[in-house]
Protein backbone atom coordinates (compact mmCIF):
# COMPACT_ATOMS: atom_id res chain seq x y z
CA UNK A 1 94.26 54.62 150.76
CA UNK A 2 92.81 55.04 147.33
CA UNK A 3 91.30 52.76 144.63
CA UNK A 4 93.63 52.91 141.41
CA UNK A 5 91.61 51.92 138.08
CA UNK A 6 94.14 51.43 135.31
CA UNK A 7 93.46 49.93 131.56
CA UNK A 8 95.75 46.35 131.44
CA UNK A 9 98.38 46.87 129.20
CA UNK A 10 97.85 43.35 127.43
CA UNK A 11 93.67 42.89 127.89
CA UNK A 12 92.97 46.32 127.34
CA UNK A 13 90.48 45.63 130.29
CA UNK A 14 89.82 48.28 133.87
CA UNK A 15 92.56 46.89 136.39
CA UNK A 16 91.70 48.15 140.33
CA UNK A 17 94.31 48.20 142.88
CA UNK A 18 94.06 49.89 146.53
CA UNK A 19 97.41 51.99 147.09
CA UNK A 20 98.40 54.02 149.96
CA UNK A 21 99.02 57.55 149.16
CA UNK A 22 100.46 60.84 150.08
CA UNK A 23 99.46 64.81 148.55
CA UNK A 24 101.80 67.20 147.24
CA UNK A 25 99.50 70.18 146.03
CA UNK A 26 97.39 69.06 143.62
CA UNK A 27 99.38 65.17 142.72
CA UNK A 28 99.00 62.62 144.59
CA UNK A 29 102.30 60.37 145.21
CA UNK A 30 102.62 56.46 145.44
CA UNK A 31 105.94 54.70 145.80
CA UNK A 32 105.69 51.82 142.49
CA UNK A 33 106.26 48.68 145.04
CA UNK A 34 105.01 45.25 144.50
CA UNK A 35 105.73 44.25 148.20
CA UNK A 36 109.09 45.11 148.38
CA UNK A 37 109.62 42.08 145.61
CA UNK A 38 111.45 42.92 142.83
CA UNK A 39 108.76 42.88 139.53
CA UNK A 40 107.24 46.25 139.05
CA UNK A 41 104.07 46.07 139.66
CA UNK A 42 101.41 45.39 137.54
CA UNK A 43 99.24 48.36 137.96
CA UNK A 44 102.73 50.69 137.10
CA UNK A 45 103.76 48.55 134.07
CA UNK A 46 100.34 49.04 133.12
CA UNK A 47 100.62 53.05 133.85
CA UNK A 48 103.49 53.24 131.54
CA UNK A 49 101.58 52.00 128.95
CA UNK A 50 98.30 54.02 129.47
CA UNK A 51 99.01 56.79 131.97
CA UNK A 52 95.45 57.76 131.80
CA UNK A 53 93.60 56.68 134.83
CA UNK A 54 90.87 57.11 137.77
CA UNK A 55 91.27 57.57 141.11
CA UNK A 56 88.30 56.88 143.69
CA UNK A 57 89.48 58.76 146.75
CA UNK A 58 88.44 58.06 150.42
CA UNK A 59 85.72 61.08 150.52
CA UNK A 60 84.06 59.75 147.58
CA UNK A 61 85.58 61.50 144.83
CA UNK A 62 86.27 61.10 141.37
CA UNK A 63 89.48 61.79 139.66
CA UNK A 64 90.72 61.40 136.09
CA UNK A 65 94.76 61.63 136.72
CA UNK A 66 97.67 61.00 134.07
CA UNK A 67 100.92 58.90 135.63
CA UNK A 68 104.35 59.68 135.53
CA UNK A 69 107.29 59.03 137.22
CA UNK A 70 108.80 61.90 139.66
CA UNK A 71 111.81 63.25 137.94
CA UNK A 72 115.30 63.12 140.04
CA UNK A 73 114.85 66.40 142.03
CA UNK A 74 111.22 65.35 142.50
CA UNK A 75 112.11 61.97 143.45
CA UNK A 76 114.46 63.14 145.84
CA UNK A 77 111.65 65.39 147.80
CA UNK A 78 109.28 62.78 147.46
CA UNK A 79 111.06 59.79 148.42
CA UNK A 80 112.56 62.05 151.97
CA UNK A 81 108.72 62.81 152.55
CA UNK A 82 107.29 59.05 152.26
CA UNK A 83 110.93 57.74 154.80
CA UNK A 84 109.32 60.84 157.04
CA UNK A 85 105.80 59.01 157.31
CA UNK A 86 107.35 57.00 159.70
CA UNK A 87 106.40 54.15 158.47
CA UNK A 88 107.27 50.46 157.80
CA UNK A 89 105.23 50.70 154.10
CA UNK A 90 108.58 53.28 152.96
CA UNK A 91 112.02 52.92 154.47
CA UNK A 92 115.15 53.75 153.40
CA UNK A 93 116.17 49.76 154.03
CA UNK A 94 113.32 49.01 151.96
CA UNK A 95 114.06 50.91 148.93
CA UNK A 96 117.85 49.93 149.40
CA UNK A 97 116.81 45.91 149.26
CA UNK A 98 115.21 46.30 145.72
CA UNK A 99 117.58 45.26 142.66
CA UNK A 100 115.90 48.16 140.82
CA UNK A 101 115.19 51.59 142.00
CA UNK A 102 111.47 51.80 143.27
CA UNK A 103 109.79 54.34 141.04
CA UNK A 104 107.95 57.06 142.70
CA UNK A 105 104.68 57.62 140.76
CA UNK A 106 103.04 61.28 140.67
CA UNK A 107 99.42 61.28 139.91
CA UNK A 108 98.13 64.62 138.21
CA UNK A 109 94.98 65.66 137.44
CA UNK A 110 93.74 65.70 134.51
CA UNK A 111 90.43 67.71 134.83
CA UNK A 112 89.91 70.88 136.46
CA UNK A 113 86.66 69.36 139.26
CA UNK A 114 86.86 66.28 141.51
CA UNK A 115 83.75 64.36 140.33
């Protein structure tokens, strides 16, 4: 899990959310769920608007990422990898059950050094 900080899209204010997460190199990748409920979620709609943002990671670190959404080949790889987990947080049925597709966000780093 990490601790998303976001900046709200309509307050301008720090947003926190706790995500679950996988790596891929240097990204780190979060399926854009709100529960399985249709509404994005706040902390993506609010990514599209600033995709500047901080991740606090489980070791302790810092990390100033920018937010995007996988492209289709990238979704694709991404989206087979979360099913693999194994999971109940990422199925296949899950995903299907959504009136929208379920955007799967890459985290990049923005700065060279974890802080």
């Amino acid at each position: 899990m990490l601790r998303l900080t976001t900046i709200g899209r309509r307050t301008a204010r720090k947003r926190g959310v706790i995500l679950g997460y996988i790596e891929d190199g240097p990204n780190l990748i979060t399926p854009a769920t709100n529960g399985w409920f249709d509404p994005e979620p706040a902390w993506w709609l609010n990514l599209q608007a600033h995709p500047q943002a901080t991740v606090h990671l489980p070791d302790g670190r810092t990390r100033a990422v920018t937010a995007r959404a996988a492209d289709p080949d990238e979704r694709q790889r991404l989206g087979r990898r979360l099913v693999d987990l194994g999971t109940a947080a990422y199925t296949d049925a899950y995903a299907a059950a959504r009136a929208r597709e379920t955007a799967i966000v890459i985290l990049q780093p923005t700065v060279a050094n974890d802080r």
